[in-house]
C-alpha atoms as a PDB file:
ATOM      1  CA  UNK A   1     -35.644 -77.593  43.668  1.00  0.00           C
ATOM      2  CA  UNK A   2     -37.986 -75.557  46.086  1.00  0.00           C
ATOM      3  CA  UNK A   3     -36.965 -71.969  47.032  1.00  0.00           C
ATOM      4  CA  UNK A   4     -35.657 -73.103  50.401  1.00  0.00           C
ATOM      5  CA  UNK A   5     -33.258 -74.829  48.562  1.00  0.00           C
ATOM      6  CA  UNK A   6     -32.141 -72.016  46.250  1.00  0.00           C
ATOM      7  CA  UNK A   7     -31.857 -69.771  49.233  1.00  0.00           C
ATOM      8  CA  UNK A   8     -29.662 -72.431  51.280  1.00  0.00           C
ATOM      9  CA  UNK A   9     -27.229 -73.221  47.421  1.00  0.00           C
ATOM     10  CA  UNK A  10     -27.298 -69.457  47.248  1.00  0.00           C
ATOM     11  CA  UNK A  11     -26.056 -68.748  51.115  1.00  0.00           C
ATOM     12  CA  UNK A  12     -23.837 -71.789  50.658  1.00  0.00           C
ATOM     13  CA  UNK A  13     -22.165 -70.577  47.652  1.00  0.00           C
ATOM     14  CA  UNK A  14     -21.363 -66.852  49.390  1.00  0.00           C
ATOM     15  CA  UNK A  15     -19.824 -68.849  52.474  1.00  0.00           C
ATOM     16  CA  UNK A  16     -17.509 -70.860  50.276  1.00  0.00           C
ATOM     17  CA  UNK A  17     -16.744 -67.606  48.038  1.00  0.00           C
ATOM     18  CA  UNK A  18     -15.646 -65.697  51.088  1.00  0.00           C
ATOM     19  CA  UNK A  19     -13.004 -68.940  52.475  1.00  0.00           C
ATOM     20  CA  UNK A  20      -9.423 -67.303  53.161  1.00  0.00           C
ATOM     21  CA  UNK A  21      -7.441 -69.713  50.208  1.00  0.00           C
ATOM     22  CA  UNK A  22      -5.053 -66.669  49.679  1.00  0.00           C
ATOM     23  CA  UNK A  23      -1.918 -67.253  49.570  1.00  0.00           C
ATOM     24  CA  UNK A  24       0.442 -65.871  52.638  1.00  0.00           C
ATOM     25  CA  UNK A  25       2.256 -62.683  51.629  1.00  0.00           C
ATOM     26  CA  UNK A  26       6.085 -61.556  53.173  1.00  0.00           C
ATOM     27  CA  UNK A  27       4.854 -59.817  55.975  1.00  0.00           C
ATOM     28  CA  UNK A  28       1.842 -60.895  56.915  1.00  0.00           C
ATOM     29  CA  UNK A  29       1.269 -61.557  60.624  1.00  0.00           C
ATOM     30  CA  UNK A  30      -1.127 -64.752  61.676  1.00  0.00           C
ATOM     31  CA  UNK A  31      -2.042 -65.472  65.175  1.00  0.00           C
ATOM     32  CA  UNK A  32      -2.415 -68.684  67.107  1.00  0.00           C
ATOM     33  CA  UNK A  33      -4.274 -69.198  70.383  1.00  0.00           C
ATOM     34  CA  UNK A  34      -4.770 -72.311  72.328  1.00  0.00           C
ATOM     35  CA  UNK A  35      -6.613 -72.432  75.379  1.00  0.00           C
ATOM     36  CA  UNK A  36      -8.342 -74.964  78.031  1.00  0.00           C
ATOM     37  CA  UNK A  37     -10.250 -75.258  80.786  1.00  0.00           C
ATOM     38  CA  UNK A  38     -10.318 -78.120  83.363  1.00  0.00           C
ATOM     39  CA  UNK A  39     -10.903 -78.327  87.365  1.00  0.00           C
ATOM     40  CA  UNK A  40      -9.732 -79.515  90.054  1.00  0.00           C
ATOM     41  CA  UNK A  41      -9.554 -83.280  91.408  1.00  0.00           C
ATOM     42  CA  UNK A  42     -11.883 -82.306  94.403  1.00  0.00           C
ATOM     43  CA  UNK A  43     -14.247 -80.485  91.741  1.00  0.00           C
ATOM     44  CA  UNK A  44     -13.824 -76.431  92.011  1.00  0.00           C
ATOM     45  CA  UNK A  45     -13.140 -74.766  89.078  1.00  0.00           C
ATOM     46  CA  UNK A  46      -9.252 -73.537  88.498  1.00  0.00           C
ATOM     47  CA  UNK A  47      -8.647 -69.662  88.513  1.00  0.00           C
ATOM     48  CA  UNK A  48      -7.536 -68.359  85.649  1.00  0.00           C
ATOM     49  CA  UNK A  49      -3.619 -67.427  85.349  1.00  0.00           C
ATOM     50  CA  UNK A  50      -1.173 -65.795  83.075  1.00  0.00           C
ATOM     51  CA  UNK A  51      -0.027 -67.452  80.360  1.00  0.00           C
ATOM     52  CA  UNK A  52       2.886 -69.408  80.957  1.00  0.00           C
ATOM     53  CA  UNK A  53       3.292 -72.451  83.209  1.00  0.00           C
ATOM     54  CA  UNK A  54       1.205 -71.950  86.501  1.00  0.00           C
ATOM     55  CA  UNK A  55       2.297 -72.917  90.449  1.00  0.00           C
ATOM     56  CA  UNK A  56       2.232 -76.601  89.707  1.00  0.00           C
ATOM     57  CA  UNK A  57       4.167 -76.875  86.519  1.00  0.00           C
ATOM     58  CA  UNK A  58       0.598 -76.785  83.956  1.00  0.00           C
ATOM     59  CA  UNK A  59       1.036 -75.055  80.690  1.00  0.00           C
ATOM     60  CA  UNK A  60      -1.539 -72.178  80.329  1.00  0.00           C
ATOM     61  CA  UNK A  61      -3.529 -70.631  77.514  1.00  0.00           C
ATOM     62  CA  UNK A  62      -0.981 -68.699  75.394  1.00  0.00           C
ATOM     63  CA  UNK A  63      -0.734 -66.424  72.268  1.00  0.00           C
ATOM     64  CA  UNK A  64       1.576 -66.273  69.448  1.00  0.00           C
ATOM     65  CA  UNK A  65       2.030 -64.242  66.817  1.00  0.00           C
ATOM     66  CA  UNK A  66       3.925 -65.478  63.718  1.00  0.00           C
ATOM     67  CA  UNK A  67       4.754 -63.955  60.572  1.00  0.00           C
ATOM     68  CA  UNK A  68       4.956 -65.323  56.987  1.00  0.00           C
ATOM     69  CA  UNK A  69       8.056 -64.146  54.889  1.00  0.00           C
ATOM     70  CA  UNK A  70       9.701 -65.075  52.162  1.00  0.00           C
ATOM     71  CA  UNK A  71      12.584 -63.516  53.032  1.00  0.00           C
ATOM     72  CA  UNK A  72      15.663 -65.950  54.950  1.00  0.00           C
ATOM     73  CA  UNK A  73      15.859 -65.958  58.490  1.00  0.00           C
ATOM     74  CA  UNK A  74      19.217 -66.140  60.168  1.00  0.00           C
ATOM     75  CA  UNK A  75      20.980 -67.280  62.841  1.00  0.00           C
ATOM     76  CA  UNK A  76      24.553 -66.794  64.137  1.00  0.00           C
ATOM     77  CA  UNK A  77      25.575 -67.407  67.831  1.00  0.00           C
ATOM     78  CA  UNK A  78      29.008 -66.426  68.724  1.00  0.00           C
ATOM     79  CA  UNK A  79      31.136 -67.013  71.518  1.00  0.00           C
ATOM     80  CA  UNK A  80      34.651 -65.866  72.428  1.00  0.00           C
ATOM     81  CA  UNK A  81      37.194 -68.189  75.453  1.00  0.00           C
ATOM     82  CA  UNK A  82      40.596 -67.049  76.366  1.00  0.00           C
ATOM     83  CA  UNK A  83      43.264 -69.729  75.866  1.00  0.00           C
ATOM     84  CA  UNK A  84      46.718 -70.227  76.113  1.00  0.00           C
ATOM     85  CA  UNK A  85      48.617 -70.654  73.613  1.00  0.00           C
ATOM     86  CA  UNK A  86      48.090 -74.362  72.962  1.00  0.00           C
ATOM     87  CA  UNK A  87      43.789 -73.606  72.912  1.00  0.00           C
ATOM     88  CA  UNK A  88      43.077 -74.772  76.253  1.00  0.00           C
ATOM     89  CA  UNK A  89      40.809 -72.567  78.240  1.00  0.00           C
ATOM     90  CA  UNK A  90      42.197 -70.428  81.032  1.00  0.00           C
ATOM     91  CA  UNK A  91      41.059 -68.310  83.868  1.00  0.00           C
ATOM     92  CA  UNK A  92      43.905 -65.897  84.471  1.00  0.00           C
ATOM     93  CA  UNK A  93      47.372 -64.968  82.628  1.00  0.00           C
ATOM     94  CA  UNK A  94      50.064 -62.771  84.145  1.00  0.00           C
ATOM     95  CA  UNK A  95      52.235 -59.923  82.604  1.00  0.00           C
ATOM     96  CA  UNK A  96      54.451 -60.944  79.687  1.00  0.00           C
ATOM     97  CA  UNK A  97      52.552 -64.118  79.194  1.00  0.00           C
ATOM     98  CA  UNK A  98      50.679 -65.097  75.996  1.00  0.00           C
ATOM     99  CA  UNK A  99      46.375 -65.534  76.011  1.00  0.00           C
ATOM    100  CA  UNK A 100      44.953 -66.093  72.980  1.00  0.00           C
ATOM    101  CA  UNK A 101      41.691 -66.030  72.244  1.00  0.00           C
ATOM    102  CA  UNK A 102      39.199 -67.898  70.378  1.00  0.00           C
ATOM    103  CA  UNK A 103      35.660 -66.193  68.915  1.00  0.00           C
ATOM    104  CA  UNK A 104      33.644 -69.770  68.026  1.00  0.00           C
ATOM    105  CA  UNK A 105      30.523 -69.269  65.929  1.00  0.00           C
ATOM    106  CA  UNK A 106      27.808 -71.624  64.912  1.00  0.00           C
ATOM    107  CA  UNK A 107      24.750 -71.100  61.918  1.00  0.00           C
ATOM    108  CA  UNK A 108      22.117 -71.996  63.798  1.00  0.00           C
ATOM    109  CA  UNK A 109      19.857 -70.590  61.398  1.00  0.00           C
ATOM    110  CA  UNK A 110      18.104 -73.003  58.223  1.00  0.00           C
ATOM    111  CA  UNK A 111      20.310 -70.678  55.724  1.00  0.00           C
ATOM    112  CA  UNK A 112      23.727 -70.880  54.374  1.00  0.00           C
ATOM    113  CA  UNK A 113      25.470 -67.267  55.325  1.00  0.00           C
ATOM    114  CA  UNK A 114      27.532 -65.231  52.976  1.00  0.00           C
ATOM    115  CA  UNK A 115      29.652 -62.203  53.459  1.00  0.00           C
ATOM    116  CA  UNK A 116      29.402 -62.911  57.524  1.00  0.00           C
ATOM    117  CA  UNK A 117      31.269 -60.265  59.263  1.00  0.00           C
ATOM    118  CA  UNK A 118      32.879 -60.951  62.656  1.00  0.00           C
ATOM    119  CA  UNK A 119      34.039 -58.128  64.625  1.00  0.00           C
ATOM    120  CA  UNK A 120      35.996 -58.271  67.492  1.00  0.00           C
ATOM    121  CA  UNK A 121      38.091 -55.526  69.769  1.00  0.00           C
ATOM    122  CA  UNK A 122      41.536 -56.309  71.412  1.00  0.00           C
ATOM    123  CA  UNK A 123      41.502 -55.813  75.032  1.00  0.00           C
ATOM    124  CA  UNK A 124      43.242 -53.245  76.716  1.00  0.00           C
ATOM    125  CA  UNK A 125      46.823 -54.331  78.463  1.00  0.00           C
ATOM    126  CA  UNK A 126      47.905 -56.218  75.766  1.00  0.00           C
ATOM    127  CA  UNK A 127      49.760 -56.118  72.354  1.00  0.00           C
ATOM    128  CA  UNK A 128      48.573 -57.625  69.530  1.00  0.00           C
ATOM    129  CA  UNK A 129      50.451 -60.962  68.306  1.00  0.00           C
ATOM    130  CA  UNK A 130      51.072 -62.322  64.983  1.00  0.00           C
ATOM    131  CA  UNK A 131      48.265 -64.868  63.818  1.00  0.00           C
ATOM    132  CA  UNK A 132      48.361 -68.434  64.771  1.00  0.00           C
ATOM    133  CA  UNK A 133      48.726 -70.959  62.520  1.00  0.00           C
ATOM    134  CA  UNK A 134      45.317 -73.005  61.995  1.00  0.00           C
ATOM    135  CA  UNK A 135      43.461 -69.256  62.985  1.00  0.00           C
ATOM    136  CA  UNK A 136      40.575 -70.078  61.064  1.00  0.00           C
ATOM    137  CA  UNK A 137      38.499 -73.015  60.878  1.00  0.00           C
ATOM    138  CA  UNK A 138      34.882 -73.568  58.961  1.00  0.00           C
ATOM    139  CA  UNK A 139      33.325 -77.100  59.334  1.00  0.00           C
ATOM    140  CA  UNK A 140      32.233 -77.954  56.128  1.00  0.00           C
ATOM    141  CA  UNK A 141      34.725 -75.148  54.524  1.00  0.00           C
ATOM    142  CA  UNK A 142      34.038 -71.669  54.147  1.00  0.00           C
ATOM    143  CA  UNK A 143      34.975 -70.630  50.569  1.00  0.00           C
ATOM    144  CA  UNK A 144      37.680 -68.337  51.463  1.00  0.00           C
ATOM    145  CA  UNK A 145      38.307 -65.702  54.352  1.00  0.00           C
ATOM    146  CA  UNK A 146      39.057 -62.467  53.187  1.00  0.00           C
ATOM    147  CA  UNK A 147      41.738 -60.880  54.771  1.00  0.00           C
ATOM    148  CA  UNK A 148      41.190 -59.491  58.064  1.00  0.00           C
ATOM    149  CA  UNK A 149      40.640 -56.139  58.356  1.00  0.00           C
ATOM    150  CA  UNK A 150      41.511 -53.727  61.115  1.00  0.00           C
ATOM    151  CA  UNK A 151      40.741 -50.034  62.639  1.00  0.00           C
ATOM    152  CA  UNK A 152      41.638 -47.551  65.804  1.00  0.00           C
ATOM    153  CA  UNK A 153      37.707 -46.728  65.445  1.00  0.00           C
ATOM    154  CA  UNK A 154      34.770 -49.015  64.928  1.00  0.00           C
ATOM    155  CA  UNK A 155      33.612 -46.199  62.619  1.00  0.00           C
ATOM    156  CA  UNK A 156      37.016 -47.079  60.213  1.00  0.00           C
ATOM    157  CA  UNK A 157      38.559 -46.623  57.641  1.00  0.00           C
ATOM    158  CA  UNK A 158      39.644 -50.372  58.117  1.00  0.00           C
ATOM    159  CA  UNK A 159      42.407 -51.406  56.676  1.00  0.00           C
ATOM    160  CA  UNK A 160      44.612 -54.833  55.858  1.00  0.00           C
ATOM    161  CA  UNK A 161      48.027 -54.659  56.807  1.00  0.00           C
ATOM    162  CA  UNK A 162      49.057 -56.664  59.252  1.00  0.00           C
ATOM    163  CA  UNK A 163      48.082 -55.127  62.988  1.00  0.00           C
ATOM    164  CA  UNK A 164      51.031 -56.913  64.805  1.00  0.00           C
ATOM    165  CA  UNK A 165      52.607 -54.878  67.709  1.00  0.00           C
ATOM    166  CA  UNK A 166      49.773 -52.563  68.024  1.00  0.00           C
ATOM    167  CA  UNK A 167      47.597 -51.801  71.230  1.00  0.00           C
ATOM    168  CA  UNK A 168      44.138 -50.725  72.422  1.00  0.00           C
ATOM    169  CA  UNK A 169      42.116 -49.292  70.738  1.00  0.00           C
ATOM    170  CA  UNK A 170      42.317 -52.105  68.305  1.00  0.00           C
ATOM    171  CA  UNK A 171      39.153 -53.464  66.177  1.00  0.00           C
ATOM    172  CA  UNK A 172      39.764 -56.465  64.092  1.00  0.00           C
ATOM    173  CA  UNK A 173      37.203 -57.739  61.091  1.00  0.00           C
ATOM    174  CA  UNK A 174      37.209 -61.127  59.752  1.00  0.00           C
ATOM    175  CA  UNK A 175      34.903 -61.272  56.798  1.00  0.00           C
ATOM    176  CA  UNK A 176      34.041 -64.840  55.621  1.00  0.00           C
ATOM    177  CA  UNK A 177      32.641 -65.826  52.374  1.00  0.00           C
ATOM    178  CA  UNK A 178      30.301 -68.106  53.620  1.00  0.00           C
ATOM    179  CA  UNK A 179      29.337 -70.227  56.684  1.00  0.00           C
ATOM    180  CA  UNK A 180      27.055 -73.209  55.513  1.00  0.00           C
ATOM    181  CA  UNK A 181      23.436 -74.078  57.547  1.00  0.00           C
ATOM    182  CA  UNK A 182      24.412 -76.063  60.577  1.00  0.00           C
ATOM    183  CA  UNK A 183      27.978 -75.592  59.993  1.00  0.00           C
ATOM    184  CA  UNK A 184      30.752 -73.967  63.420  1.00  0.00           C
ATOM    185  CA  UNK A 185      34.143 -72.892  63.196  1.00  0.00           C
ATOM    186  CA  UNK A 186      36.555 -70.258  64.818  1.00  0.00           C
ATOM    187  CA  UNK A 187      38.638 -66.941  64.747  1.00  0.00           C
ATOM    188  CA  UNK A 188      42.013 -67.323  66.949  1.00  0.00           C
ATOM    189  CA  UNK A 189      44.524 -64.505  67.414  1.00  0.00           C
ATOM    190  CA  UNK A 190      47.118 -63.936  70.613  1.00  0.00           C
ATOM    191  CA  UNK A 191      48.480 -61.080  72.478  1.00  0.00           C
ATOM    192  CA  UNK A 192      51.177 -60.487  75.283  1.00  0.00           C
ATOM    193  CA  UNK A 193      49.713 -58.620  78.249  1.00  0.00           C
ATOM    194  CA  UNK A 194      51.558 -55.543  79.450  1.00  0.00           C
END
């Protein structure tokens, strides 16, 4: 082998040494970055835009950053619906009358969730009722649901007993044992207004 080919196994040899076959740590932030140019039908260049989609509905260069963890990431979307007292959605109750309510969550996340901790407050106007039956539902089952906890402060102390009767300010804590990936279910309590 001549010396040109030393020098070009030698050069060769640093290039591959220095390749990035690390593994990914927790943390570590990668970017990605797409981009491309084109023109128009008649021929002119386009103008550069933001990234995004531009006037006529063309996806533009764009940036993202990612990061690598090891660590789960979750998802829980909640929503609450006032009801009556049969579940059916309403838009308005009147003094002395019923609405119940019902706080509907979904793990929209790739995770099962344990220990998930649903807080809710009572509105004000109304008195708290006892508990429906069929107030808590998990598809796929949940474990257990601890029993609900309430307060007069978000700050606590929290306690168990039961929080029939009482009024605004009211903060009620459900605390279930585990929601599966995928999986919905509900809270339901009722209430009288004043």
């Amino acid at each position: 082998m001549g010396h040109r080919g030393i020098v070009a196994t030698v050069v060769a040899g640093c290039l591959l040494a220095g390749r990035g076959d690390a593994a990914l740590t927790s943390g570590q932030l990668l970017t990605n970055f797409a981009s491309a140019t084109f023109n128009l039908p008649s021929g002119g260049a386009a103008t550069d835009t933001d990234a995004g989609t531009n006037i006529i509905n063309i996806p533009n260069s764009q940036t993202a950053w990612v990061i690598a963890t090891d660590s789960p990431q979750l998802c829980m979307k909640l929503w609450k619906q006032a009801t009556d007292t049969s579940w059916n959605p309403i838009a308005g109750q009147y003094p002395g009358t019923a609405v119940c309510f019902q706080i509907s969550f979904s793990n929209c996340g790739g995770y099962s969730g344990f220990t998930v901790m649903v807080t809710d407050v009572l509105p004000a106007n109304v008195v708290k009722g006892n508990a429906p039956a069929g107030s808590f539902w998990v598809s796929g089952g949940s474990g257990a649901i601890n029993p609900p906890l309430s307060a007069t402060s978000l700050a606590g102390p929290w306690f168990t007993y039961t929080n029939t009767g009482l009024t605004a300010p009211l903060y009620m804590r459900w605390i279930l044992t585990r929601v599966g990936m995928h999986k919905t279910g509900y809270i339901r309590y009722c209430a009288t207004i004043i």
